[in-house]
C-alpha atoms as a PDB file:
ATOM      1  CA  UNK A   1      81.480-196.258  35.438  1.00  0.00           C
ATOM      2  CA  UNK A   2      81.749-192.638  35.549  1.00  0.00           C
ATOM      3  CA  UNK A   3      84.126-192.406  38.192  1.00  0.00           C
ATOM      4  CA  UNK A   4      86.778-195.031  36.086  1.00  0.00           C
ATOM      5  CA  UNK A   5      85.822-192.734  32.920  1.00  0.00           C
ATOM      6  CA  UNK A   6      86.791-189.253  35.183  1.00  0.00           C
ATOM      7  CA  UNK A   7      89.845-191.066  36.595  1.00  0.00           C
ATOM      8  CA  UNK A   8      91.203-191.956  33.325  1.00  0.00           C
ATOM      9  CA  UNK A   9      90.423-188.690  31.976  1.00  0.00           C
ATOM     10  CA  UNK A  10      91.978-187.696  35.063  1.00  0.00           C
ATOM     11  CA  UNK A  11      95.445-190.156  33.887  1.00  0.00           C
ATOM     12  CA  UNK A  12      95.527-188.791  30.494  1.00  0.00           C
ATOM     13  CA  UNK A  13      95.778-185.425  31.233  1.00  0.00           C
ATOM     14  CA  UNK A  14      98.211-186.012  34.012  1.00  0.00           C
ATOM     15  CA  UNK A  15     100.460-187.872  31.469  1.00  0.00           C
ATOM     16  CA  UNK A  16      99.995-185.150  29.179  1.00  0.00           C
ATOM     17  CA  UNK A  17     100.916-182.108  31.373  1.00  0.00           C
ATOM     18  CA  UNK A  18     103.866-184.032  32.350  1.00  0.00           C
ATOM     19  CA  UNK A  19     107.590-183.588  31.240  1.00  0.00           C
ATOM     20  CA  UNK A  20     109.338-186.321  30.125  1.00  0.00           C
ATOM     21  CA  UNK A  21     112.448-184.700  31.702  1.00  0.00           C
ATOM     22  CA  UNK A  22     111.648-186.112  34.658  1.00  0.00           C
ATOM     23  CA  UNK A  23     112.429-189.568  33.991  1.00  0.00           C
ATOM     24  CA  UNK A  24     115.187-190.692  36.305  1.00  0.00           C
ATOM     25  CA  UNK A  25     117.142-192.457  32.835  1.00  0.00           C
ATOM     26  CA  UNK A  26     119.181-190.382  29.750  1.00  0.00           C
ATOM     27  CA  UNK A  27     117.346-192.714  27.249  1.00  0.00           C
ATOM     28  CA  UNK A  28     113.686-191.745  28.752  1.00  0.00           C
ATOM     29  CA  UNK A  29     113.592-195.118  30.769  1.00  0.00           C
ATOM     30  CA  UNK A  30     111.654-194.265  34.144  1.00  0.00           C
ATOM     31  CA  UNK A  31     109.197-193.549  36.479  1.00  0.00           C
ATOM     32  CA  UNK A  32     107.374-190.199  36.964  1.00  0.00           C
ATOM     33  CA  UNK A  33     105.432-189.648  40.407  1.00  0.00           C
ATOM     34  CA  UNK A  34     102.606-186.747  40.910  1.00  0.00           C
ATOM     35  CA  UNK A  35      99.301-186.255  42.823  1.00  0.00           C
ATOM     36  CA  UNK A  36      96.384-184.933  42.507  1.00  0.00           C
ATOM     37  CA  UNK A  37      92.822-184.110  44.272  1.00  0.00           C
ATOM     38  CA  UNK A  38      89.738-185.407  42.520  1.00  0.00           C
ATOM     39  CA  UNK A  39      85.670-186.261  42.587  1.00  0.00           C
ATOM     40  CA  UNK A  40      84.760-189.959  43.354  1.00  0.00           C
ATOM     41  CA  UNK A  41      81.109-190.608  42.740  1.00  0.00           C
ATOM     42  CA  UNK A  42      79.321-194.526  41.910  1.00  0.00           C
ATOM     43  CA  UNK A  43      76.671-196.263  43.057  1.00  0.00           C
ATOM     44  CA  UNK A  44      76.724-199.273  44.937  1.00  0.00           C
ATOM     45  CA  UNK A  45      75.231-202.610  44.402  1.00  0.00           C
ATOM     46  CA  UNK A  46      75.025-205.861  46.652  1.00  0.00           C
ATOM     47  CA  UNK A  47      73.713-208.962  45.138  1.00  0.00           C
ATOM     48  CA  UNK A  48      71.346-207.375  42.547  1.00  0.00           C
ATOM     49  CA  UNK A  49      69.833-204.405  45.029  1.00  0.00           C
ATOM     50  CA  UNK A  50      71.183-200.767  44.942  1.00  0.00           C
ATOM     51  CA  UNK A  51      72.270-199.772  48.589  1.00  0.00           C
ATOM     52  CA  UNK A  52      73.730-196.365  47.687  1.00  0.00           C
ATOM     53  CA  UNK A  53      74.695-193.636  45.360  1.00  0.00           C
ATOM     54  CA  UNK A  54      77.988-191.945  47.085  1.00  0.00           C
ATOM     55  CA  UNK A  55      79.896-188.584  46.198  1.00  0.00           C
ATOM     56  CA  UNK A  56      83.156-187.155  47.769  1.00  0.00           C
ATOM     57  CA  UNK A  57      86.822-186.537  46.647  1.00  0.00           C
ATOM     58  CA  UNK A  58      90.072-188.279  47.152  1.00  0.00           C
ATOM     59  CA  UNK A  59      93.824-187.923  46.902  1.00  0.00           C
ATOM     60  CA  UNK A  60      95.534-189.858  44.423  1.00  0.00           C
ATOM     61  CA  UNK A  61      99.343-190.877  44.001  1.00  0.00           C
ATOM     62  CA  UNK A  62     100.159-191.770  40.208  1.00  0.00           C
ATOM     63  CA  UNK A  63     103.016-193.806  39.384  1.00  0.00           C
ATOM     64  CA  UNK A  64     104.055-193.166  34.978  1.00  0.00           C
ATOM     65  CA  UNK A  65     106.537-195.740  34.128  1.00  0.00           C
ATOM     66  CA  UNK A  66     108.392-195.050  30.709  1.00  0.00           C
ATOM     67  CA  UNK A  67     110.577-197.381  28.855  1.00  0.00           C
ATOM     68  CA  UNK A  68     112.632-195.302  25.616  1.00  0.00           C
ATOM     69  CA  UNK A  69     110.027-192.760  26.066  1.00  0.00           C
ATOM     70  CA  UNK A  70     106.880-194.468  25.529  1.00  0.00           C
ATOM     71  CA  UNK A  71     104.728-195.172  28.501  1.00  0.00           C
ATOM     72  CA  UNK A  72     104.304-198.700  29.113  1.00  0.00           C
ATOM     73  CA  UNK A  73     101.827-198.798  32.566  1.00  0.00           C
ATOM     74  CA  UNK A  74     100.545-196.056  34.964  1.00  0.00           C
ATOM     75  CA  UNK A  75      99.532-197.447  38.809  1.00  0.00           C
ATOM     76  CA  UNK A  76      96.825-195.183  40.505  1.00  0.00           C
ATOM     77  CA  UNK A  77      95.893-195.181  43.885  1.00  0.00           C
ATOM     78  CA  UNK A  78      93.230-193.058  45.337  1.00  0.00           C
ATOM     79  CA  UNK A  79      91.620-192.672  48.862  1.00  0.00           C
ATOM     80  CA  UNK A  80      88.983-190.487  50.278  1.00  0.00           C
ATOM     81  CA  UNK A  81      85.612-189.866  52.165  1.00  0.00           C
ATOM     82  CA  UNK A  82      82.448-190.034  50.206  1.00  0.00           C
ATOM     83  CA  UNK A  83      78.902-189.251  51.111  1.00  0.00           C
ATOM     84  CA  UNK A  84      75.777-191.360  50.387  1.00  0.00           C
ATOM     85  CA  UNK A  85      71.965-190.517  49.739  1.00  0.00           C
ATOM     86  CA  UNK A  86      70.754-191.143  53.357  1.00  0.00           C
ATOM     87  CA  UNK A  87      73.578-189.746  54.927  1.00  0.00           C
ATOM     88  CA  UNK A  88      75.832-192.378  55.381  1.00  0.00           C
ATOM     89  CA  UNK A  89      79.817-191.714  55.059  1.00  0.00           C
ATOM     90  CA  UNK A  90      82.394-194.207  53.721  1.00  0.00           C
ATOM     91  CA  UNK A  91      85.552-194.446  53.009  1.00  0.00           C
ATOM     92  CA  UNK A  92      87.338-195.612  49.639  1.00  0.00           C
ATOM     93  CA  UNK A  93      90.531-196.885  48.819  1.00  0.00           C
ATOM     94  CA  UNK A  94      90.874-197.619  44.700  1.00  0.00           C
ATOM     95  CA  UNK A  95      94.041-199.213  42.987  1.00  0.00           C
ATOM     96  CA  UNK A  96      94.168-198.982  39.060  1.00  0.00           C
ATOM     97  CA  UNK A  97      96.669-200.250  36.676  1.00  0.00           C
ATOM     98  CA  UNK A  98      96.641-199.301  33.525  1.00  0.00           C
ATOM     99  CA  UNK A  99      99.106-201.049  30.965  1.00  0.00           C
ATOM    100  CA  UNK A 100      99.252-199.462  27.936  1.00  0.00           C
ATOM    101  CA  UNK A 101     100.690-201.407  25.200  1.00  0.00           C
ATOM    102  CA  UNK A 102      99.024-203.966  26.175  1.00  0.00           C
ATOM    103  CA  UNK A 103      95.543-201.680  23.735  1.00  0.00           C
ATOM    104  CA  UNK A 104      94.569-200.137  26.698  1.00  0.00           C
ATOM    105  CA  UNK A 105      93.648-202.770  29.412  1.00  0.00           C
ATOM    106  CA  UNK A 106      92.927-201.476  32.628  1.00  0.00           C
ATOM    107  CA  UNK A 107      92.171-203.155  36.027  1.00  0.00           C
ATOM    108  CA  UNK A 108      90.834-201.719  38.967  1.00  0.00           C
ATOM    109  CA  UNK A 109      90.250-202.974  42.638  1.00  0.00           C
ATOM    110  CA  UNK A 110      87.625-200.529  45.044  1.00  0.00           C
ATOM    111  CA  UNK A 111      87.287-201.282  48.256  1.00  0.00           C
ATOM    112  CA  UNK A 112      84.280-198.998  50.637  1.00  0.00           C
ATOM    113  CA  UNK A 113      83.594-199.321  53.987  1.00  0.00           C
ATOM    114  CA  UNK A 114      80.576-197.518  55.404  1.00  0.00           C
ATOM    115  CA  UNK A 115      80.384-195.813  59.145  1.00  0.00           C
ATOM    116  CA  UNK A 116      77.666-198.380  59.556  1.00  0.00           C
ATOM    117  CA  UNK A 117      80.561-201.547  59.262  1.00  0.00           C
ATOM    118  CA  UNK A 118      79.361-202.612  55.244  1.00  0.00           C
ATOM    119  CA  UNK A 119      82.002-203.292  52.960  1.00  0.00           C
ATOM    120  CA  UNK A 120      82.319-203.632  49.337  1.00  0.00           C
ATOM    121  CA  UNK A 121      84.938-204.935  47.090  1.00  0.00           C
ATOM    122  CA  UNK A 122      85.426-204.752  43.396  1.00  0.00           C
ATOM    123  CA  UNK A 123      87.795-205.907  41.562  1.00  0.00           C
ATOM    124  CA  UNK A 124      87.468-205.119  37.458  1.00  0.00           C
ATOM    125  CA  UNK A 125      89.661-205.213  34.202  1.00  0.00           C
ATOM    126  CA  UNK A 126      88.270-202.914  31.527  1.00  0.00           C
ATOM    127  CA  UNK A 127      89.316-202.668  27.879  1.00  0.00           C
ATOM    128  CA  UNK A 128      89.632-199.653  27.017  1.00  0.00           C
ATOM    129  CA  UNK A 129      89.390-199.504  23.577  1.00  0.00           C
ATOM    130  CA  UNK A 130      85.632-200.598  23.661  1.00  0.00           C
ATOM    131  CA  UNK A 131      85.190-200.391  27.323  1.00  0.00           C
ATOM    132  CA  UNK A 132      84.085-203.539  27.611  1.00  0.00           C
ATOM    133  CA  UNK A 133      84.231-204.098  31.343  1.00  0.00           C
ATOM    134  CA  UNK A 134      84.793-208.214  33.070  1.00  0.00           C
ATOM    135  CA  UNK A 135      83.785-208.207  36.546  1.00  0.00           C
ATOM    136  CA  UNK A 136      86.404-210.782  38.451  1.00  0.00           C
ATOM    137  CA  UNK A 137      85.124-210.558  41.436  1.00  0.00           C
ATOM    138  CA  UNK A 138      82.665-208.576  44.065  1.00  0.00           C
ATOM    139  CA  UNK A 139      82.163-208.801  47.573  1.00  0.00           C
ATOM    140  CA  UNK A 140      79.552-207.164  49.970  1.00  0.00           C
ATOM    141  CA  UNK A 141      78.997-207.863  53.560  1.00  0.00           C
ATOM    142  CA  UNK A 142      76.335-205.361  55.074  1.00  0.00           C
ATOM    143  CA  UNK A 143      73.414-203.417  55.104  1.00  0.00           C
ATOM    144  CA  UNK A 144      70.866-203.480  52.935  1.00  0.00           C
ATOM    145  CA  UNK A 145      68.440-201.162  54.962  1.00  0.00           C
END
C-alpha cells in the first residue's frame, strides 16, 4: 500500500509541475506525456503466507489526458528490478489508471516475476477518497520456500 500511496504522490506532483501549455488542443483538450524514476517497495503474499518484502526503483511513462482543462484520467506504467529479503531479484511491471472525475477511483494491475520462475499478479481498484481498496483478482504460482 505504500508503494500505490508514493506513486500517487508521485502523479500529483507530476500533474502539478506540469504546464497546461502542453496540451496538443487551443481549448486545453489533450494529452500530456512525461517520465520519471522512482522507489517501488511491497511485500508479497501467496495464499495467506508472506513470501517476500522487495525494494528497487523503476521507470515510469505517465499519460495526463485533459478535456477544457480539467484532467479527466492519468495512465501510469512503471517497470523495474526490485530486491527481496533473501536475496532474490524480480522484476515488476505496474499499470495504473486513475480517472478522476469519476471521486478519485483508481485501478492498478502488478505483475512480479522472481529469478527463481514465481509470479504474482494483482489486479486492484482503490477509492481514493477513503482508500478503500477491492481486490479483483490475485494470482501466484511459485515458491514458497
Amino acid at each position: 500500500m505504500k508503494t500505490k500511496t508514493l506513486l500517487c504522490l508521485c502523479l500529483f506532483l507530476g500533474i502539478g509541475l506540469t504546464q497546461l501549455s502542453a496540451q496538443n488542443d487551443k481549448n486545453g483538450t489533450g494529452s500530456v506525456v512525461y517520465y520519471h524514476l522512482s522507489e517501488f517497495y511491497t511485500d508479497i503474499w501467496c495464499n495467506g503466507v508472506f513470501v517476500d518484502w522487495i525494494v528497487g526503483e523503476g521507470t515510469g511513462h505517465v499519460v495526463d489526458h485533459y478535456k477544457n482543462n480539467v484532467l479527466q484520467w492519468s495512465v501510469f506504467t512503471y517497470s523495474g528490478t526490485a530486491t527481496g529479503l533473501n536475496g532474490d531479484i524480480y522484476t515488476f511491471r505496474e499499470i495504473d489508471k486513475f480517472y478522476v472525475p469519476k471521486q478519485g477511483v483508481w485501478t492498478c494491475h502488478t505483475h512480479l516475476k522472481a529469478d527463481n520462475k514465481a509470479i504474482y499478479n494483482l489486479d486492484l481498484v482503490i477509492n481514493m477518497t477513503d482508500w478503500t481498496v477491492i481486490v479483483k483478482q490475485a494470482s501466484c504460482t511459485g515458491n514458497l520456500k
